[in-house]
C-alpha atoms as a PDB file:
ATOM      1  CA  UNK A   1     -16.806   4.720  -2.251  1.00  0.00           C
ATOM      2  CA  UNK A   2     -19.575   4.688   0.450  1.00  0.00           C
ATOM      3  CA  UNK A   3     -17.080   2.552   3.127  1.00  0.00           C
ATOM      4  CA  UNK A   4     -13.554   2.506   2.707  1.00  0.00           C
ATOM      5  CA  UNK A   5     -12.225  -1.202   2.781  1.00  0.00           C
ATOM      6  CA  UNK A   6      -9.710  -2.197   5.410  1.00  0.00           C
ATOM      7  CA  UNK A   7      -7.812  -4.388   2.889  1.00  0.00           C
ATOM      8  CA  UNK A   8      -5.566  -2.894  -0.302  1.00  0.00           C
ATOM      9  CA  UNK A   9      -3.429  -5.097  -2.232  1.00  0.00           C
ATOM     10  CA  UNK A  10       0.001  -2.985  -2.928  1.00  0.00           C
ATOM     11  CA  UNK A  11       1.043  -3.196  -6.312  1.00  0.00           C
ATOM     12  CA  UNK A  12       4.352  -1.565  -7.689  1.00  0.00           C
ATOM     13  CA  UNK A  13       5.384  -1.275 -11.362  1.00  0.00           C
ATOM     14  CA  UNK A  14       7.495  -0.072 -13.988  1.00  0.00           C
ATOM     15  CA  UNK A  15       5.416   1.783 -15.761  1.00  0.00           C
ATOM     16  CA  UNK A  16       2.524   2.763 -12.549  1.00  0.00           C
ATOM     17  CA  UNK A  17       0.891   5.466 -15.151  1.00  0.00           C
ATOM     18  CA  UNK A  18       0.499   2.884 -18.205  1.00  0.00           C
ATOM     19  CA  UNK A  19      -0.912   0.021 -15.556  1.00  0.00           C
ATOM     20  CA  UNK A  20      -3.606   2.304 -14.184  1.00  0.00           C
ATOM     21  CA  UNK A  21      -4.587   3.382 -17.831  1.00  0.00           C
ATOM     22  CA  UNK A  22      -4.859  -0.356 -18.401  1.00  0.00           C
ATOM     23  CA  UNK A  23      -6.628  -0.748 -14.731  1.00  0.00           C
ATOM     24  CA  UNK A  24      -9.019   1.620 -15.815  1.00  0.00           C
ATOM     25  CA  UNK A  25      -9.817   1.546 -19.628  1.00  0.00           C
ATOM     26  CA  UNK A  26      -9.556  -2.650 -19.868  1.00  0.00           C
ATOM     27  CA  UNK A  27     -10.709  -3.620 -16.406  1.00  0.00           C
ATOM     28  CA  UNK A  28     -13.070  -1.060 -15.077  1.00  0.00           C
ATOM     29  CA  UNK A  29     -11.057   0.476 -12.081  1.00  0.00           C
ATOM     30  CA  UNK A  30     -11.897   3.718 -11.291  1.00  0.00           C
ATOM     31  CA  UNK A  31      -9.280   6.260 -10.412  1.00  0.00           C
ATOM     32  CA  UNK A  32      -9.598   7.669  -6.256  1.00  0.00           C
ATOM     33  CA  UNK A  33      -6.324   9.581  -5.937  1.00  0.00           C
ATOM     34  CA  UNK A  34      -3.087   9.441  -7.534  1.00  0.00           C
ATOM     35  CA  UNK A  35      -0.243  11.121  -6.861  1.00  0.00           C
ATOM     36  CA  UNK A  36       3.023  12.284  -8.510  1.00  0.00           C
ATOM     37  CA  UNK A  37       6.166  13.414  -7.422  1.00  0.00           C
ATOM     38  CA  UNK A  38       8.652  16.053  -9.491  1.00  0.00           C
ATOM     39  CA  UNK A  39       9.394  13.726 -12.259  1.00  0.00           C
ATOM     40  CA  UNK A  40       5.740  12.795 -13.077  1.00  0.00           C
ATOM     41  CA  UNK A  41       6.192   9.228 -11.596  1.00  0.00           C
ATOM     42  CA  UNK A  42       3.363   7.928  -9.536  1.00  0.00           C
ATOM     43  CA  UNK A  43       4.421   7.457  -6.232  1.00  0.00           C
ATOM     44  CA  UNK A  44       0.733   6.554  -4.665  1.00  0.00           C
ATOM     45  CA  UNK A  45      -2.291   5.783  -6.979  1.00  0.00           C
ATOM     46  CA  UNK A  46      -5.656   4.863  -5.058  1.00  0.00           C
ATOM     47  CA  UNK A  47      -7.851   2.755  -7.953  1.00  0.00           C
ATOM     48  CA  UNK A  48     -11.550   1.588  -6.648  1.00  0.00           C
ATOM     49  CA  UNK A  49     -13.384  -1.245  -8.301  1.00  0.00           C
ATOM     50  CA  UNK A  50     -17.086  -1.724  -6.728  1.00  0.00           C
ATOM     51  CA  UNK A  51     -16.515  -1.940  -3.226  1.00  0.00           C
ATOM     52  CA  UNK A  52     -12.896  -2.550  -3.078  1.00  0.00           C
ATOM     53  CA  UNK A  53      -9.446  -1.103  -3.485  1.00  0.00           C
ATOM     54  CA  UNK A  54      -5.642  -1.348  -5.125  1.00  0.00           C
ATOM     55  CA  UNK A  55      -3.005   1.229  -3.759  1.00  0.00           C
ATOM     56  CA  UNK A  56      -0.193   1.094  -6.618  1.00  0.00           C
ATOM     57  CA  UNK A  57       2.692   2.929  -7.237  1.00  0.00           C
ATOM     58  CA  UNK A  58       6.021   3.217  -9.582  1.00  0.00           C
ATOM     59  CA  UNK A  59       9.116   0.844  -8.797  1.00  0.00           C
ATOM     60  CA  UNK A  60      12.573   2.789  -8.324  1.00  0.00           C
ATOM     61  CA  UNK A  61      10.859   5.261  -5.456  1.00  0.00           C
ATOM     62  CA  UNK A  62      13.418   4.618  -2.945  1.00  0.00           C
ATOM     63  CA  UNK A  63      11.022   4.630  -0.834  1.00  0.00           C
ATOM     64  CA  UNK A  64      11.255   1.560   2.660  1.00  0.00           C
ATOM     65  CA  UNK A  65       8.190  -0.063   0.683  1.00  0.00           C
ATOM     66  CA  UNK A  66       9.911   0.260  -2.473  1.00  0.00           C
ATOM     67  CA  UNK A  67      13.233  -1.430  -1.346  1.00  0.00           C
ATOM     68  CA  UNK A  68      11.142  -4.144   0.454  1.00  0.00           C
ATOM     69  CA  UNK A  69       9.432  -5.109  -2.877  1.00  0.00           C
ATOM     70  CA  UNK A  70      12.822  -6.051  -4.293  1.00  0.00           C
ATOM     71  CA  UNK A  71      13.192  -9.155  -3.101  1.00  0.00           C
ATOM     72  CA  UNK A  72       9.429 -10.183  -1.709  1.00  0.00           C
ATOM     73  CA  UNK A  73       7.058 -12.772  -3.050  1.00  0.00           C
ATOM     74  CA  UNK A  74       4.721 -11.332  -5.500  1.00  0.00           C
ATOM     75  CA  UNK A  75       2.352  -9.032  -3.491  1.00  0.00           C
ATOM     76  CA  UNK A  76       2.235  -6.447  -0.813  1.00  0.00           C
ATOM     77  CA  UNK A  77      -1.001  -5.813   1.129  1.00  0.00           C
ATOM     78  CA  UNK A  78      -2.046  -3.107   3.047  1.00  0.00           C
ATOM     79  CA  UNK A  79      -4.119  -3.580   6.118  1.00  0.00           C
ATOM     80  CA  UNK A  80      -5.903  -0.490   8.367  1.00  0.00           C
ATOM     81  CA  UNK A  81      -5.533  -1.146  11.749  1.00  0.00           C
ATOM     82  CA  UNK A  82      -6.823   1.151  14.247  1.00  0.00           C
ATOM     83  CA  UNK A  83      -3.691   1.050  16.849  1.00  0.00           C
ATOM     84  CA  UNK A  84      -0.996   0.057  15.347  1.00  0.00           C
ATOM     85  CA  UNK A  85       1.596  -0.271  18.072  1.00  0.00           C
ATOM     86  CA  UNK A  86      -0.897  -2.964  20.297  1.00  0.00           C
ATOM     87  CA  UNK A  87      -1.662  -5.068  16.718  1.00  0.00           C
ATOM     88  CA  UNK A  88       2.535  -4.563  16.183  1.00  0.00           C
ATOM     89  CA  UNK A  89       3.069  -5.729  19.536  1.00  0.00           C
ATOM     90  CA  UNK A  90       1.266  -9.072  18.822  1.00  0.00           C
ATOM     91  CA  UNK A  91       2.707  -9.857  15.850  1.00  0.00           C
ATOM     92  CA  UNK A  92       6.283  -9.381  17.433  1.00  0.00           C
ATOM     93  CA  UNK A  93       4.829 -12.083  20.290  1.00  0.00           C
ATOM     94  CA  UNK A  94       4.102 -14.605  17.738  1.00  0.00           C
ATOM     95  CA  UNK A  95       7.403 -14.300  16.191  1.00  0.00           C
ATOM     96  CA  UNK A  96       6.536 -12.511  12.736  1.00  0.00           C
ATOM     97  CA  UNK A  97       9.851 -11.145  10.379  1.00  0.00           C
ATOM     98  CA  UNK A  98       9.207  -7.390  11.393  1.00  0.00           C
ATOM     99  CA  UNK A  99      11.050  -5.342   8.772  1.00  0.00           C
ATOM    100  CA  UNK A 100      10.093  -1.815   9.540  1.00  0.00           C
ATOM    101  CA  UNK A 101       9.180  -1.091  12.807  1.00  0.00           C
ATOM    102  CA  UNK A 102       6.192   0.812  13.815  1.00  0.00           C
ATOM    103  CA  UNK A 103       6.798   4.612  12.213  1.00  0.00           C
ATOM    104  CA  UNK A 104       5.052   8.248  12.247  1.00  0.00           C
ATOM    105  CA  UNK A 105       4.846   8.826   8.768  1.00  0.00           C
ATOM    106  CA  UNK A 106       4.517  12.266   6.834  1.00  0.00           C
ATOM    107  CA  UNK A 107       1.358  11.824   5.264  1.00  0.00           C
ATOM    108  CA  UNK A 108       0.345  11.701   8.960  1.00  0.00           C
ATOM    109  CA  UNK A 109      -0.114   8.048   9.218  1.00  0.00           C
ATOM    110  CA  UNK A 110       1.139   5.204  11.574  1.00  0.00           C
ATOM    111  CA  UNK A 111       2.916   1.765  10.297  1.00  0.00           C
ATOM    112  CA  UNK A 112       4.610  -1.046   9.976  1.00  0.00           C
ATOM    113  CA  UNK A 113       5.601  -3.177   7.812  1.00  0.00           C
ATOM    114  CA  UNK A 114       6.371  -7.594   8.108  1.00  0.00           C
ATOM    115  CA  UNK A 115       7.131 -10.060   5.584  1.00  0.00           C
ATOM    116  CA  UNK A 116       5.113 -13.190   5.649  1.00  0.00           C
ATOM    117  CA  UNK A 117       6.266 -16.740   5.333  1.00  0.00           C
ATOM    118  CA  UNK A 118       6.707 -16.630   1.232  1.00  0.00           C
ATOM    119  CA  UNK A 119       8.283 -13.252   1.416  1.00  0.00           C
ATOM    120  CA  UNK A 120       5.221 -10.969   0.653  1.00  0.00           C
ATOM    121  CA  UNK A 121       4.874  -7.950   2.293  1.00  0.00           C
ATOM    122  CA  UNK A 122       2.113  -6.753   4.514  1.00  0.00           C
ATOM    123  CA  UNK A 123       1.599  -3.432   5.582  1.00  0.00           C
ATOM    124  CA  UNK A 124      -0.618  -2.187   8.889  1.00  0.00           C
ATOM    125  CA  UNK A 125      -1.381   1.229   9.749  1.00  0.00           C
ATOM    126  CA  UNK A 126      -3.574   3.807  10.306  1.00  0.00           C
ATOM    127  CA  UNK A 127      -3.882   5.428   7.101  1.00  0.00           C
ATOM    128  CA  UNK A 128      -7.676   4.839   5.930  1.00  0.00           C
ATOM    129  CA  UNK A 129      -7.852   4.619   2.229  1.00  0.00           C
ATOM    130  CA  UNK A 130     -10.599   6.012   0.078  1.00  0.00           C
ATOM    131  CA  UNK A 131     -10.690   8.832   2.952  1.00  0.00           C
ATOM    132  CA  UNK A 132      -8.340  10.989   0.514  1.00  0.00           C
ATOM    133  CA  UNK A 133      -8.432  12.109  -2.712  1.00  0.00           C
ATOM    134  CA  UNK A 134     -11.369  12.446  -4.980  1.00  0.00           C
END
């Protein structure tokens, strides 16, 4: 990927390792990075497809974006945002549903995550993907 692109859709699934073989071998993706934890589920998946990206990842994590999902609209998208706590700030101004507030993450990124007006969750941080990985 010569640019990485500053919007993902965030896709989570039951089976994360059967929907990138599908994402791959039937639709063309190309695997960037995926990651597993202990028990061989994916818990991050990075899949390029010309000049854009899907971050994916297995339902039942636990993890804050997992436990949003539940209960959203369809989608979650991912948005890279350069500083996180001024684009966080105006958000809160205009009234958005904040439901995780601006956070240090391990991985070494910043967020935050909102929920828009149909429930979908959107995601802005720092973390630049395409940067890791393969």
């Amino acid at each position: 990927m010569s640019e990485s692109p500053s919007i993902c859709p965030t896709l989570l699934y039951a089976d994360a390792k059967a929907a990138i073989k599908q994402l791959t071998e039937a639709f063309g993706f190309a695997e960037h990075a995926v990651y597993e934890d202990e028990a061989g589920a994916v818990v991050h998946a990075e899949l390029t497809f010309g000049n854009g990206m899907v971050m994916l990842g297995s339902k039942g994590t636990g993890s804050e974006f997992d436990k949003l999902m539940k209960d959203a609209g369809p989608v979650g998208v991912f948005v890279h945002v350069d500083d996180v706590d001024a684009h966080h700030g105006r958000a809160v101004e205009r009234g958005a549903d904040i439901v995780m507030p601006p956070t240090d993450q391990d991985y070494g990124a910043r967020d935050y995550m909102a929920r828009d007006i149909e429930g979908n969750v959107w995601s802005f941080g720092t973390y630049t993907p395409g940067a890791q990985g393969s």
